[in-house]
PDB file of N, CA and C in Angstrom:
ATOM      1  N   UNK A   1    -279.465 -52.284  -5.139  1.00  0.00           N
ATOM      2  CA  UNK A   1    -278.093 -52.534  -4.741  1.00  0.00           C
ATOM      3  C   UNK A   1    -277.641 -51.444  -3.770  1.00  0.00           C
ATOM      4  N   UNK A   2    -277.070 -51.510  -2.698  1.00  0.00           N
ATOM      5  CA  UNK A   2    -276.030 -51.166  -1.858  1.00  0.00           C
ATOM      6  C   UNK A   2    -275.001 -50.270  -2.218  1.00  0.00           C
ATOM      7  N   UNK A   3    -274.914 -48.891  -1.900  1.00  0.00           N
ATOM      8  CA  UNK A   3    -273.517 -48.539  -2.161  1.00  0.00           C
ATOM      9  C   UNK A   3    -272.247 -48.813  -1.625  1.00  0.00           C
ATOM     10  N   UNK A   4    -271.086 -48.922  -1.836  1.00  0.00           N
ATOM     11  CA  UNK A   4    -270.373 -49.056  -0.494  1.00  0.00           C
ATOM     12  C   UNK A   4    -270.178 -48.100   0.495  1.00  0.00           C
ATOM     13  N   UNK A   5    -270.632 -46.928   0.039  1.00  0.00           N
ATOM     14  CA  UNK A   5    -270.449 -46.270   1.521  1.00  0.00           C
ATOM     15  C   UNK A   5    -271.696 -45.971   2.370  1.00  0.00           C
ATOM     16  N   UNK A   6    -272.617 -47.084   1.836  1.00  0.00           N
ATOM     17  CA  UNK A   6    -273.931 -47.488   2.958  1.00  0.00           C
ATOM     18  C   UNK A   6    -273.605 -48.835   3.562  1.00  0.00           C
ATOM     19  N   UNK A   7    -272.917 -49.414   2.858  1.00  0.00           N
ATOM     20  CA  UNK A   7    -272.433 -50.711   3.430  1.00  0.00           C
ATOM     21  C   UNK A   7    -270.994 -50.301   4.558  1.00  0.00           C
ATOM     22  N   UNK A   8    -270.292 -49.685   3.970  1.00  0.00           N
ATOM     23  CA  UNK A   8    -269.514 -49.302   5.301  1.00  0.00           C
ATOM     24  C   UNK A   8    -270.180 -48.859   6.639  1.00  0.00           C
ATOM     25  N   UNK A   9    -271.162 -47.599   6.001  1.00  0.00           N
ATOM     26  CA  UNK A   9    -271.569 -47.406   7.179  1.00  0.00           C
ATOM     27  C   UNK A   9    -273.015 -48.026   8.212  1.00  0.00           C
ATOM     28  N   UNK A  10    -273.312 -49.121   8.007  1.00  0.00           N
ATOM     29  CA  UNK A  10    -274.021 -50.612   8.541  1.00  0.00           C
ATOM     30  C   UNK A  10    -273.063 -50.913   9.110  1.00  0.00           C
ATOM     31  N   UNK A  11    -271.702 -51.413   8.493  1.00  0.00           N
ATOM     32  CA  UNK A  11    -271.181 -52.398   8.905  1.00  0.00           C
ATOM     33  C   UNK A  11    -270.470 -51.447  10.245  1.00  0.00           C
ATOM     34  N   UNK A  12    -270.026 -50.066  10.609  1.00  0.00           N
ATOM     35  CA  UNK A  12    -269.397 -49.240  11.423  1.00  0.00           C
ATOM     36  C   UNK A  12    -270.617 -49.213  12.409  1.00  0.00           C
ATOM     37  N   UNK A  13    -271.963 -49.063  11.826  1.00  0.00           N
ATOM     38  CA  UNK A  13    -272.866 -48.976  13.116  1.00  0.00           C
ATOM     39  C   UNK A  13    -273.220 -50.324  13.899  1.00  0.00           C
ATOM     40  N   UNK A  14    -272.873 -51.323  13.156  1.00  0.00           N
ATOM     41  CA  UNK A  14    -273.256 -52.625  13.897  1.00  0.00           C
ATOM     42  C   UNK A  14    -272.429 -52.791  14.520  1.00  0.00           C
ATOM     43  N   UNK A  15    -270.785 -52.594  14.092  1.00  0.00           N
ATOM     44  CA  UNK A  15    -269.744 -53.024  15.406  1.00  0.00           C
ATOM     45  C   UNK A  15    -270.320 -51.755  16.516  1.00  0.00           C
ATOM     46  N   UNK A  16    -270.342 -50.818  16.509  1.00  0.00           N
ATOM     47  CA  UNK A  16    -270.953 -49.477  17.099  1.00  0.00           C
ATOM     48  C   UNK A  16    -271.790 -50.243  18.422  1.00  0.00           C
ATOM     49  N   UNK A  17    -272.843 -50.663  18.206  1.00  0.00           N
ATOM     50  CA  UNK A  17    -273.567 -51.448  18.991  1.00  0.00           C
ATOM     51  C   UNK A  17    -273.205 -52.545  19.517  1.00  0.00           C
ATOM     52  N   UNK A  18    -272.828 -53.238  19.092  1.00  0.00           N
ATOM     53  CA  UNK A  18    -272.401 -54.493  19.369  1.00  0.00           C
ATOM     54  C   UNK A  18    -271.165 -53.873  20.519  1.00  0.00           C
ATOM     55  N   UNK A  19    -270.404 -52.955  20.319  1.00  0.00           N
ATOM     56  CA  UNK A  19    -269.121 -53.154  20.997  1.00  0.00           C
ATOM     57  C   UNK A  19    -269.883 -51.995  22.786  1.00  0.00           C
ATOM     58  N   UNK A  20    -270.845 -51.174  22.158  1.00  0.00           N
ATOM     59  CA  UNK A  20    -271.577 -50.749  23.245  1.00  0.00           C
ATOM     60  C   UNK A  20    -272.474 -51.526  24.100  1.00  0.00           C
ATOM     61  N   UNK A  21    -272.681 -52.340  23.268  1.00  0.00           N
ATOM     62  CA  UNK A  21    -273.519 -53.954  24.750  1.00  0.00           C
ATOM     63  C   UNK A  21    -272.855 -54.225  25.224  1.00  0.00           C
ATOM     64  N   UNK A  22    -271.319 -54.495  25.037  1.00  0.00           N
ATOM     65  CA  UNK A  22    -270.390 -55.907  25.156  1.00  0.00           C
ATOM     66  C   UNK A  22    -269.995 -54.662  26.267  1.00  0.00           C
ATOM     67  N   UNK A  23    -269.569 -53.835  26.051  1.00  0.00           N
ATOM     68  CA  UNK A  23    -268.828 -52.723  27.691  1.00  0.00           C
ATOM     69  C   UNK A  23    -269.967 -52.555  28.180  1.00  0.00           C
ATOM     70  N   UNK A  24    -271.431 -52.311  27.944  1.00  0.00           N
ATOM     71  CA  UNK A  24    -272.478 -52.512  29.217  1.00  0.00           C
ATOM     72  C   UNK A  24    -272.378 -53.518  29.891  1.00  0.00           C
ATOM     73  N   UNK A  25    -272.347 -54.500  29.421  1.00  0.00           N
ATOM     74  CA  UNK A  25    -272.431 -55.890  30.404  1.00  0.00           C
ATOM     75  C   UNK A  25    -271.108 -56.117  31.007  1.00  0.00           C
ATOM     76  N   UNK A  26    -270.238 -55.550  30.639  1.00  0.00           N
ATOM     77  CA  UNK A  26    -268.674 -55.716  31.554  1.00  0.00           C
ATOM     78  C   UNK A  26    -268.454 -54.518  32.616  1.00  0.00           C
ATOM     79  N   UNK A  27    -269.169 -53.707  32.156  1.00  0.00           N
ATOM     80  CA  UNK A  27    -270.019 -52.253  33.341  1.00  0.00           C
ATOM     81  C   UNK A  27    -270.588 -53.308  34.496  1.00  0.00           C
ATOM     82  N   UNK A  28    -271.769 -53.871  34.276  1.00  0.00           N
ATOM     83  CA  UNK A  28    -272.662 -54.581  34.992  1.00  0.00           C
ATOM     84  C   UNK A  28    -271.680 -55.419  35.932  1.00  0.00           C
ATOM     85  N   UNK A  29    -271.001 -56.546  35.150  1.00  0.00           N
ATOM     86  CA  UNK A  29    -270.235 -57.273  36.217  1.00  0.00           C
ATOM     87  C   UNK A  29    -268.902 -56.601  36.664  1.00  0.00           C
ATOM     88  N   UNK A  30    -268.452 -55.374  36.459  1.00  0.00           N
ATOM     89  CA  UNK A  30    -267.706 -54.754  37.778  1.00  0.00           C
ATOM     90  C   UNK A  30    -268.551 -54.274  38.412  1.00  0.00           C
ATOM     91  N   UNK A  31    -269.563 -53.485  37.937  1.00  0.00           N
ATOM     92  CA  UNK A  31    -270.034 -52.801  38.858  1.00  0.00           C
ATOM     93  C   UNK A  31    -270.852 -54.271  40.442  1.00  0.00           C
ATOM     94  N   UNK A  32    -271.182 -55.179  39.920  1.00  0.00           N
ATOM     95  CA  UNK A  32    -271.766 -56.372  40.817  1.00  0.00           C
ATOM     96  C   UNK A  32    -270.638 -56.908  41.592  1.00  0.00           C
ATOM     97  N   UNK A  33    -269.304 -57.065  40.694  1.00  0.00           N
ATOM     98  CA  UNK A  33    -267.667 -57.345  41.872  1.00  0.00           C
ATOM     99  C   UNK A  33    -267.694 -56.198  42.648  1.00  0.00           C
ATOM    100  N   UNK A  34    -267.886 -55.043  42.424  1.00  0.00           N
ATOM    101  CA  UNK A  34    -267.122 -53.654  43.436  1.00  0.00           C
ATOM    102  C   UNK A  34    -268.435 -53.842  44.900  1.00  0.00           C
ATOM    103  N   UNK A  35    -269.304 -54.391  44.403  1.00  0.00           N
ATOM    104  CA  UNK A  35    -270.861 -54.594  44.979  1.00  0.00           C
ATOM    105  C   UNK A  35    -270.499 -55.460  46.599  1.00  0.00           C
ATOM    106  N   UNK A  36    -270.250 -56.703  45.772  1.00  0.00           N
ATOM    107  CA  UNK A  36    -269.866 -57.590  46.361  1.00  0.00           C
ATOM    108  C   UNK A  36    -268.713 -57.309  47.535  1.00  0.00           C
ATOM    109  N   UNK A  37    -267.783 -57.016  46.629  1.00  0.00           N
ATOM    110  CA  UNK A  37    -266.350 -56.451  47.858  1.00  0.00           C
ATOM    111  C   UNK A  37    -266.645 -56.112  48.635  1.00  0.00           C
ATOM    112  N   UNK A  38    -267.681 -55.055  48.650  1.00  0.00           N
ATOM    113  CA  UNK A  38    -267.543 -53.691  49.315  1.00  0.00           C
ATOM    114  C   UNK A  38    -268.647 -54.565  50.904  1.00  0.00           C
ATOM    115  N   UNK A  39    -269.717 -55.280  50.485  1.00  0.00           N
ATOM    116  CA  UNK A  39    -270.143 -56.240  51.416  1.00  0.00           C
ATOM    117  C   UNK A  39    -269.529 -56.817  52.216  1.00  0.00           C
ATOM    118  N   UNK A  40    -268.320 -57.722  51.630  1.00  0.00           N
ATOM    119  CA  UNK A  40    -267.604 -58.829  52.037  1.00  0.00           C
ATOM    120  C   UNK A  40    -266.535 -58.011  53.153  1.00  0.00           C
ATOM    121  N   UNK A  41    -266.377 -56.679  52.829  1.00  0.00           N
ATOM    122  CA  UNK A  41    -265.617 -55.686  53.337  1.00  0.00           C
ATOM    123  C   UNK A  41    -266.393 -55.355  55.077  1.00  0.00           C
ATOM    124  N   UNK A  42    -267.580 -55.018  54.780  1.00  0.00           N
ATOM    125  CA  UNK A  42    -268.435 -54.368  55.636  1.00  0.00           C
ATOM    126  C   UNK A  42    -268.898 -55.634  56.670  1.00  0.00           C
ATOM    127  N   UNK A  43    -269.471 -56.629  56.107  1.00  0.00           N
ATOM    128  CA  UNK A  43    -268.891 -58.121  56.921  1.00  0.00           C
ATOM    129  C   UNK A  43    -268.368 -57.854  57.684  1.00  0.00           C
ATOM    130  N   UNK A  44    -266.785 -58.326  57.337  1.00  0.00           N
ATOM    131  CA  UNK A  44    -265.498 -58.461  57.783  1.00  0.00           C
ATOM    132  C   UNK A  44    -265.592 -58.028  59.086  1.00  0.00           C
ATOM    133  N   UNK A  45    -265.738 -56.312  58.895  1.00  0.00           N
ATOM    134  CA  UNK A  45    -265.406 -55.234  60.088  1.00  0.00           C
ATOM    135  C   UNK A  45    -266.638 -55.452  60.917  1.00  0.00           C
ATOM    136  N   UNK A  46    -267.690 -55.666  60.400  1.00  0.00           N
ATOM    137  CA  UNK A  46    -268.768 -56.093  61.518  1.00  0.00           C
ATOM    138  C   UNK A  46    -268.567 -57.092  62.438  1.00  0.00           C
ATOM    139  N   UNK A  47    -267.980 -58.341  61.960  1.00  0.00           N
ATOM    140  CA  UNK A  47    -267.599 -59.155  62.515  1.00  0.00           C
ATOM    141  C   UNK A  47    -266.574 -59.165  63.746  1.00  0.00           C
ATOM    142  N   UNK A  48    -265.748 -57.853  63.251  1.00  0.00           N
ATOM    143  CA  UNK A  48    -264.522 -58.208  64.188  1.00  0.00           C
ATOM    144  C   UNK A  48    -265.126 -56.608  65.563  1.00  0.00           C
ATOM    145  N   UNK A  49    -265.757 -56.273  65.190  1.00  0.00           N
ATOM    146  CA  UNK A  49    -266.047 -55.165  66.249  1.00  0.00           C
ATOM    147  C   UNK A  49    -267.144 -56.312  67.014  1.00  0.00           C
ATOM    148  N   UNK A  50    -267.791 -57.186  66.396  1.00  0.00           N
ATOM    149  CA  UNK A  50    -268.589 -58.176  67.194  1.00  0.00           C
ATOM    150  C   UNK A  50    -267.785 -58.694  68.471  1.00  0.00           C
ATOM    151  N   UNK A  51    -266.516 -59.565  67.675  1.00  0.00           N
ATOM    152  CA  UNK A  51    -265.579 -60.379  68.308  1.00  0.00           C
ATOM    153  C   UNK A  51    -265.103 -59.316  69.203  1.00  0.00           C
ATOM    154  N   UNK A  52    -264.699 -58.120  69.151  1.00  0.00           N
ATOM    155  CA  UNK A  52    -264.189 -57.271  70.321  1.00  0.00           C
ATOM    156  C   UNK A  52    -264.936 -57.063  71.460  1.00  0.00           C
ATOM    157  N   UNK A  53    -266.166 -56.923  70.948  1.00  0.00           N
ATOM    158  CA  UNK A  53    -267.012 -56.330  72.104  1.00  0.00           C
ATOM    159  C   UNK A  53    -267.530 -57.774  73.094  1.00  0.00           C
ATOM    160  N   UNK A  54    -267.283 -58.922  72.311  1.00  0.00           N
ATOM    161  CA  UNK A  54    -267.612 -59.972  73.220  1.00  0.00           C
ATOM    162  C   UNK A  54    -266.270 -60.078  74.472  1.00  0.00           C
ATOM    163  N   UNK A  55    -265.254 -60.169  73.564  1.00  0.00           N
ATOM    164  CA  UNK A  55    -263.748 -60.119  74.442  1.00  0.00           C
ATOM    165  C   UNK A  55    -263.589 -58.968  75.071  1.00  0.00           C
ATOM    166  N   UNK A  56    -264.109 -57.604  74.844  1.00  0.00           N
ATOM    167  CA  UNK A  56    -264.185 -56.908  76.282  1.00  0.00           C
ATOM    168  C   UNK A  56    -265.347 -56.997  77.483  1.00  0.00           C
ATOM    169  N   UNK A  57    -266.369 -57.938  76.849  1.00  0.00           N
ATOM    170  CA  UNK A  57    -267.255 -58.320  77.756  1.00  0.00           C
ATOM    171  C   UNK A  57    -267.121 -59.088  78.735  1.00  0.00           C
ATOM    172  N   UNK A  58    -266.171 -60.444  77.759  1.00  0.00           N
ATOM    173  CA  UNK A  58    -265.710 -61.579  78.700  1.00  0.00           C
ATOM    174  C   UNK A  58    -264.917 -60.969  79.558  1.00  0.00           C
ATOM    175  N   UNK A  59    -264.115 -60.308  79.430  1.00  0.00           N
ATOM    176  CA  UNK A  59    -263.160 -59.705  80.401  1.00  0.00           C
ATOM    177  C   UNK A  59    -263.533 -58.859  81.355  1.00  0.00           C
ATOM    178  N   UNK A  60    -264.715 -58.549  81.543  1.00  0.00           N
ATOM    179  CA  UNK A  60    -265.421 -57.405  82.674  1.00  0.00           C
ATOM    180  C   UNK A  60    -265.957 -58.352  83.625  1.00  0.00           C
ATOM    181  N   UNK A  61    -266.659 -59.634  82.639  1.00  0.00           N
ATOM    182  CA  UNK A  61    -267.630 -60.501  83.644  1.00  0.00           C
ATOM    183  C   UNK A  61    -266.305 -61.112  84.196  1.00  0.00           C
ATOM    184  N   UNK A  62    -264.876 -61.344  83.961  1.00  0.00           N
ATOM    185  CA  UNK A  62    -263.973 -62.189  84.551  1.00  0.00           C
ATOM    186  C   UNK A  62    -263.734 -61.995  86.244  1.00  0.00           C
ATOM    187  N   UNK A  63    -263.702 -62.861  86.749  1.00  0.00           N
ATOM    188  CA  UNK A  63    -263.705 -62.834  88.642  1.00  0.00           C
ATOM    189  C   UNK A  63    -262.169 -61.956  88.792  1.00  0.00           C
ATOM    190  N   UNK A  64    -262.445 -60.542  89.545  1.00  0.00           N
ATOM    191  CA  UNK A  64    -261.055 -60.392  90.316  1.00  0.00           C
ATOM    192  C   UNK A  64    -260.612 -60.809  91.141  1.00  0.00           C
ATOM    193  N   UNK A  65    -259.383 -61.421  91.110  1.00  0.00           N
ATOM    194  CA  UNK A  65    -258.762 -62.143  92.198  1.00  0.00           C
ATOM    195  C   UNK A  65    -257.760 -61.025  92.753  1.00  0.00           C
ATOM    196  N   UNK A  66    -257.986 -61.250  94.263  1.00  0.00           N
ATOM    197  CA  UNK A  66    -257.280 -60.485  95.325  1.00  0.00           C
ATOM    198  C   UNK A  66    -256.432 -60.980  95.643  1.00  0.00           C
ATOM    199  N   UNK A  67    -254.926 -60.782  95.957  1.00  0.00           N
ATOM    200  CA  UNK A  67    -253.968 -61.621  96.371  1.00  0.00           C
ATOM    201  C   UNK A  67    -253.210 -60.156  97.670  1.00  0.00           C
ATOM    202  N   UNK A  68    -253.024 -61.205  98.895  1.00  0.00           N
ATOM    203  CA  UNK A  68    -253.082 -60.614  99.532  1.00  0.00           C
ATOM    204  C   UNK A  68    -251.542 -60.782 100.182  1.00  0.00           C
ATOM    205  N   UNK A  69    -250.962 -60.109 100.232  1.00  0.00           N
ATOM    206  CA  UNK A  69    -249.145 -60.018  99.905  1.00  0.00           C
ATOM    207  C   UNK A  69    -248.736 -59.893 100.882  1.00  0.00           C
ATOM    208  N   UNK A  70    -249.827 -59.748 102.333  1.00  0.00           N
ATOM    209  CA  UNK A  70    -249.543 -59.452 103.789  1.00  0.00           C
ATOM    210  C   UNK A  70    -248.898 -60.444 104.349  1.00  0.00           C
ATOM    211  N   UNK A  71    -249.436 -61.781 103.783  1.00  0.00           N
ATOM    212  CA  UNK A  71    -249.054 -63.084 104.120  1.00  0.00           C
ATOM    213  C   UNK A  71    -248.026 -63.403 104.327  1.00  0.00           C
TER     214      UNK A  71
END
């Protein structure tokens, strides 16, 4: 037979564990959201320094027009 204060302390080490998996795996999926963001982030800004450098490109190759005011 069991004393109860071996049975208390089973029953304190099993929540013990149990409650230390359950915050590892909620570790895991922030740590995989902050993961993600931080991508979706780095994207983003890649993208738009892309889009700039095309729109200062387009704008170099654009024809100067001379207008001649002598007229």
């Amino acid at each position: 037979m069991v004393s109860d204060f071996e049975a208390a302390k089973d029953t304190v080490q099993e929540v013990t564990e149990s409650a230390a998996s359950h915050i590892g795996r909620i570790a895991l999926i922030i740590t995989g959201a902050v993961r993600d963001i931080a991508r979706e982030i780095g994207d983003l800004a890649t993208d738009i320094i892309e889009m700039r450098e095309a729109s200062d490109k387009a704008k170099a190759d654009r024809p100067v027009r001379i207008i001649d005011e002598t007229r």
